[in-house]
C-alpha atoms as a PDB file:
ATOM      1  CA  UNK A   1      -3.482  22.065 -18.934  1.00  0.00           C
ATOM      2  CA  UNK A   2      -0.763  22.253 -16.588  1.00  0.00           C
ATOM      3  CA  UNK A   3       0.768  19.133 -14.925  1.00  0.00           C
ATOM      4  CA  UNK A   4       2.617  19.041 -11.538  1.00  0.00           C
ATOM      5  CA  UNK A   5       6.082  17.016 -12.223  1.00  0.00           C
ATOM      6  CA  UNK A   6       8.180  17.587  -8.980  1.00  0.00           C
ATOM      7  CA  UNK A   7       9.073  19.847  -6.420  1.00  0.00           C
ATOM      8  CA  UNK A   8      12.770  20.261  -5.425  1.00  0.00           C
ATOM      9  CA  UNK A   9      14.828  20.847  -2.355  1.00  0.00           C
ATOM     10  CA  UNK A  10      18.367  21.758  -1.130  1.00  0.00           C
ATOM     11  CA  UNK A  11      20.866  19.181   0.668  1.00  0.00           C
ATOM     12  CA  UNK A  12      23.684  18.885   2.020  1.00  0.00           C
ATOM     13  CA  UNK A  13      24.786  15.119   1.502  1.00  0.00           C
ATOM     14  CA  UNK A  14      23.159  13.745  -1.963  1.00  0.00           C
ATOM     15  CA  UNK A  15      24.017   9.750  -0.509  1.00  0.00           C
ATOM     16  CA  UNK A  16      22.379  10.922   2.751  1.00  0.00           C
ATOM     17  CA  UNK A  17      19.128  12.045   1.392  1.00  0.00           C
ATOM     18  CA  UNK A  18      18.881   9.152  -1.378  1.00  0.00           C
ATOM     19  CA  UNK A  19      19.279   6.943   1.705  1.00  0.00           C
ATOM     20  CA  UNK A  20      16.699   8.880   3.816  1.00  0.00           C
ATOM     21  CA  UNK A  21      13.973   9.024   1.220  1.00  0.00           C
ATOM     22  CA  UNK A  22      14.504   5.773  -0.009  1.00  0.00           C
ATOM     23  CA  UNK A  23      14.101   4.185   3.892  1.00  0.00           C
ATOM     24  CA  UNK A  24      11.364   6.291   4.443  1.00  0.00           C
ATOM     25  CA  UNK A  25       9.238   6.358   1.199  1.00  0.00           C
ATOM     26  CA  UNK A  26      10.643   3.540  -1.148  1.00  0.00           C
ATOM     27  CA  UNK A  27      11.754   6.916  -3.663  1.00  0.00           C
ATOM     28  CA  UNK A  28      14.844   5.275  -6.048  1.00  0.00           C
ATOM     29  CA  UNK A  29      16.767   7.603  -7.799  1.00  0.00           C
ATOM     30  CA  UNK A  30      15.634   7.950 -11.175  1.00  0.00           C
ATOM     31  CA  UNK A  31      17.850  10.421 -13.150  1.00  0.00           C
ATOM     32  CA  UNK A  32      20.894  12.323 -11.579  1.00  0.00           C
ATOM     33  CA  UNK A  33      22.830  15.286 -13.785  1.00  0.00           C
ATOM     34  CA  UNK A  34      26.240  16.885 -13.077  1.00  0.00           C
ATOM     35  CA  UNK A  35      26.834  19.919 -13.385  1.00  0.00           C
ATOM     36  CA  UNK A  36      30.019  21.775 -12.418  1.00  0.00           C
ATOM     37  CA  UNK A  37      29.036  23.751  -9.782  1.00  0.00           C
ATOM     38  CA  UNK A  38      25.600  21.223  -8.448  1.00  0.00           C
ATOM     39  CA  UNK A  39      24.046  17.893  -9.009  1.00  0.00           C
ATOM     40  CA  UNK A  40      20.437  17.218  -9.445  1.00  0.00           C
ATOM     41  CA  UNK A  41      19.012  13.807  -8.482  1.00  0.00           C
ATOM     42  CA  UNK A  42      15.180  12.756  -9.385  1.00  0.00           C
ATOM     43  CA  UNK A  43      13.828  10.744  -7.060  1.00  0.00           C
ATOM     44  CA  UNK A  44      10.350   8.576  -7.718  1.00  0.00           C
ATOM     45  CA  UNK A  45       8.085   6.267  -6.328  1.00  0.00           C
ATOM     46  CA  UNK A  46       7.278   3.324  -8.645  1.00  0.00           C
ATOM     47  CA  UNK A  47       3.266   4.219  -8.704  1.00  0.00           C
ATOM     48  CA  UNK A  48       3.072   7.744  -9.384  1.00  0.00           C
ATOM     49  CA  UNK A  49       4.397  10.034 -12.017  1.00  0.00           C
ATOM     50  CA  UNK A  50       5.360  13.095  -9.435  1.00  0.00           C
ATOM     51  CA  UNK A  51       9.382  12.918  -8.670  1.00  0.00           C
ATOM     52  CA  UNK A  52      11.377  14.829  -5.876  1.00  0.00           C
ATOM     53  CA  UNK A  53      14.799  16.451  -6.772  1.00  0.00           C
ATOM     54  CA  UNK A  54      17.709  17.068  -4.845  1.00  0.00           C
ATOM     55  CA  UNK A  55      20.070  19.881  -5.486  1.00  0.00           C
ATOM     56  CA  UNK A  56      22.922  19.614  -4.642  1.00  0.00           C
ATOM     57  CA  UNK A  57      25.247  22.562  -4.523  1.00  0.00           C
ATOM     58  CA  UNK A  58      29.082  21.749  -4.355  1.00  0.00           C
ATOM     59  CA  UNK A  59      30.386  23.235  -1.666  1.00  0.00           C
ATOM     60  CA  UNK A  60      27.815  23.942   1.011  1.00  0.00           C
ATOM     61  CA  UNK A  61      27.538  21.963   3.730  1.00  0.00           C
ATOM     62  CA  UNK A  62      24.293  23.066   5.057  1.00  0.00           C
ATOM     63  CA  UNK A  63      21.039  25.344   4.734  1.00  0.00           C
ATOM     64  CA  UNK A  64      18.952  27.556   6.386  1.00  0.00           C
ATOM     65  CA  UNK A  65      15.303  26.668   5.712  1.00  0.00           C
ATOM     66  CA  UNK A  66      14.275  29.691   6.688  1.00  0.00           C
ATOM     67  CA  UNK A  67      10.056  30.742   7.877  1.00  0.00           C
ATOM     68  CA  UNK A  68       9.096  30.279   4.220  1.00  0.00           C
ATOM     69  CA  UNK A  69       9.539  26.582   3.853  1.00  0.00           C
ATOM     70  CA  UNK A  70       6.209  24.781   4.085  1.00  0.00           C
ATOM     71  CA  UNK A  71       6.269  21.190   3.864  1.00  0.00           C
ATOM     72  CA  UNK A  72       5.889  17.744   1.527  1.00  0.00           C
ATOM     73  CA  UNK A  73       3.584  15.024   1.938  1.00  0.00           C
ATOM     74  CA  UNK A  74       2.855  12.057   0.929  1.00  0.00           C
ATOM     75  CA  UNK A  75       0.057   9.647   1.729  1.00  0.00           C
ATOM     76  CA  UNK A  76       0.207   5.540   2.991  1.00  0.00           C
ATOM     77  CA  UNK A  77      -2.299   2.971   3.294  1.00  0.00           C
ATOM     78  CA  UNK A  78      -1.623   2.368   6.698  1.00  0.00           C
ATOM     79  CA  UNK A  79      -0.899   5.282   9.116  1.00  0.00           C
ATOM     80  CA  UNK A  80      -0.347   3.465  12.055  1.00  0.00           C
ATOM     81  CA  UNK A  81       2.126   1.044  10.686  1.00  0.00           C
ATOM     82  CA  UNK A  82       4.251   3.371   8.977  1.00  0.00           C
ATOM     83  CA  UNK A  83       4.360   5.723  12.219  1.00  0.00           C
ATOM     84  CA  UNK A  84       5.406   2.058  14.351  1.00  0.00           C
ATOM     85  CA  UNK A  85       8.108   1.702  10.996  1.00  0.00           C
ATOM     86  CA  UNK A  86       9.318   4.967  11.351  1.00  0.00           C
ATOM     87  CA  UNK A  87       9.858   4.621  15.254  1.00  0.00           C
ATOM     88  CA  UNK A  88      11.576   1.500  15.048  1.00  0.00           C
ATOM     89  CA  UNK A  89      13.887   3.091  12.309  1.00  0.00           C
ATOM     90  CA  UNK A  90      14.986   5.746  14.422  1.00  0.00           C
ATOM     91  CA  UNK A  91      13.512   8.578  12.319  1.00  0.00           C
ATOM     92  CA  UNK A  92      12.433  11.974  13.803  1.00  0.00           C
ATOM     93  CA  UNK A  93       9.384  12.188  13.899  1.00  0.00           C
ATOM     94  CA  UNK A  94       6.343  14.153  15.574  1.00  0.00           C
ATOM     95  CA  UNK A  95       3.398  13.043  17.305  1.00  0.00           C
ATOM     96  CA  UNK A  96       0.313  11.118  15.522  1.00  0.00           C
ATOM     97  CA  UNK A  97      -2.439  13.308  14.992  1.00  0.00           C
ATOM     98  CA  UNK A  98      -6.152  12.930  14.262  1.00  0.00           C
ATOM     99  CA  UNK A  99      -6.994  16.159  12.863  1.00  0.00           C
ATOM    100  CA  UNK A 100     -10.762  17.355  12.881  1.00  0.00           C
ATOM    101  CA  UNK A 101     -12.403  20.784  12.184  1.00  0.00           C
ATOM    102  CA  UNK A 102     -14.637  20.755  14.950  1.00  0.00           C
ATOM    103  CA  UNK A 103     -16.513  17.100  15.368  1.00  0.00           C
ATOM    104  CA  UNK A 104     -15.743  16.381  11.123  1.00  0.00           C
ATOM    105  CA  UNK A 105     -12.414  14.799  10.361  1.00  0.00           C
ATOM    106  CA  UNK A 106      -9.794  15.855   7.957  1.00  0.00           C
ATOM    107  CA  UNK A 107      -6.791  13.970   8.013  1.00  0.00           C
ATOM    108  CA  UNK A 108      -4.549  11.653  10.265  1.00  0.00           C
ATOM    109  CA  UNK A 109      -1.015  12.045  10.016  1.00  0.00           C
ATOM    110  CA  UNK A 110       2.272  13.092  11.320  1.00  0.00           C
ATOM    111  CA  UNK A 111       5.199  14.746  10.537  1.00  0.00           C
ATOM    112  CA  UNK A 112       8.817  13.083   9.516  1.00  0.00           C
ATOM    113  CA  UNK A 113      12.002  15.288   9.546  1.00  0.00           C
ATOM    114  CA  UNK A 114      14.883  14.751   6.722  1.00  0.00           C
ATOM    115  CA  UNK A 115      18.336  14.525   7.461  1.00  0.00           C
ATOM    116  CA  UNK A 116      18.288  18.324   6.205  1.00  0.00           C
ATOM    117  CA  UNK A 117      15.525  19.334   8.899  1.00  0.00           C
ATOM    118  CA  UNK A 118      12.531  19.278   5.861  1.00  0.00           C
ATOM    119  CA  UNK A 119       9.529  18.451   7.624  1.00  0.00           C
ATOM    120  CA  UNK A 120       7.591  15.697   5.190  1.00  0.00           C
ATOM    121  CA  UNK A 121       3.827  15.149   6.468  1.00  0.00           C
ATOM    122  CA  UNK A 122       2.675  11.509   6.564  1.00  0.00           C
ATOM    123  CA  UNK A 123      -0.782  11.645   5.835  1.00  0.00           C
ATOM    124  CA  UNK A 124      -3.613   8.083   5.496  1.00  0.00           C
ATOM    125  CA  UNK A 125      -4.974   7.360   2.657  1.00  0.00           C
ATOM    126  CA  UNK A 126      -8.743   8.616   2.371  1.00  0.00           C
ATOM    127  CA  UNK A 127     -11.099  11.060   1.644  1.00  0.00           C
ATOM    128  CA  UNK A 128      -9.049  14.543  -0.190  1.00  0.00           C
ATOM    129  CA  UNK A 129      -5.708  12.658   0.190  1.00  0.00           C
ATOM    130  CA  UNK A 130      -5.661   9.757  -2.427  1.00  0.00           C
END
């Protein structure tokens, strides 16, 4: 049986994105390996075995995500609050939505942009998304 471990993305500034991740989500770097040409740093949540890494590649100073890129989320007990959090921090972020197909809801959640222009979708605990 196959086990999801992370899922990794480019950046341009490694302090940056530790910073970023670790405002917005509580992530702490983990593991981080040097390589000559690139660096990849693990990123984790303390509950949770699933881990983010960063690559990044000496020398570039930015990316092009492309139309391929979908997105990451992650889920929080309290929508609301971390939406007012995010605000006050200054994040980008997008609007709050309540999300239904037709009159049965799905999710509530919204959509945080990295410091790399990664959209990461904050989604509330319940129902699919535990």
């Amino acid at each position: 049986m196959a086990k999801l471990v992370h899922s990794m993305i480019r950046v341009a500034d490694e302090q940056r994105s530790v910073d970023w991740y670790g405002k917005a989500f509580g992530l702490k770097v983990v593991d981080r390996i040097a390589f000559p040409d690139f660096t990849l740093v693990y990123l984790a949540a303390e509950t949770g075995g699933f881990e983010l890494e960063l690559t990044i590649n000496n020398g570039r100073t930015e990316y092009n995500l492309g139309d391929g890129y979908g997105h990451l989320a992650v889920v929080v007990d309290d929508i609301d609050a971390e939406y007012a959090r995010f605000t006050a921090e200054g994040m980008t972020v997008g609007k709050l939505v309540d999300f239904k197909n037709g009159d049965t809801p799905v999710a509530r959640f919204f959509f945080a942009t990295d410091p790399d222009g990664y959209k990461i979708e904050v989604i509330q605990r319940g129902g699919r998304f535990q």
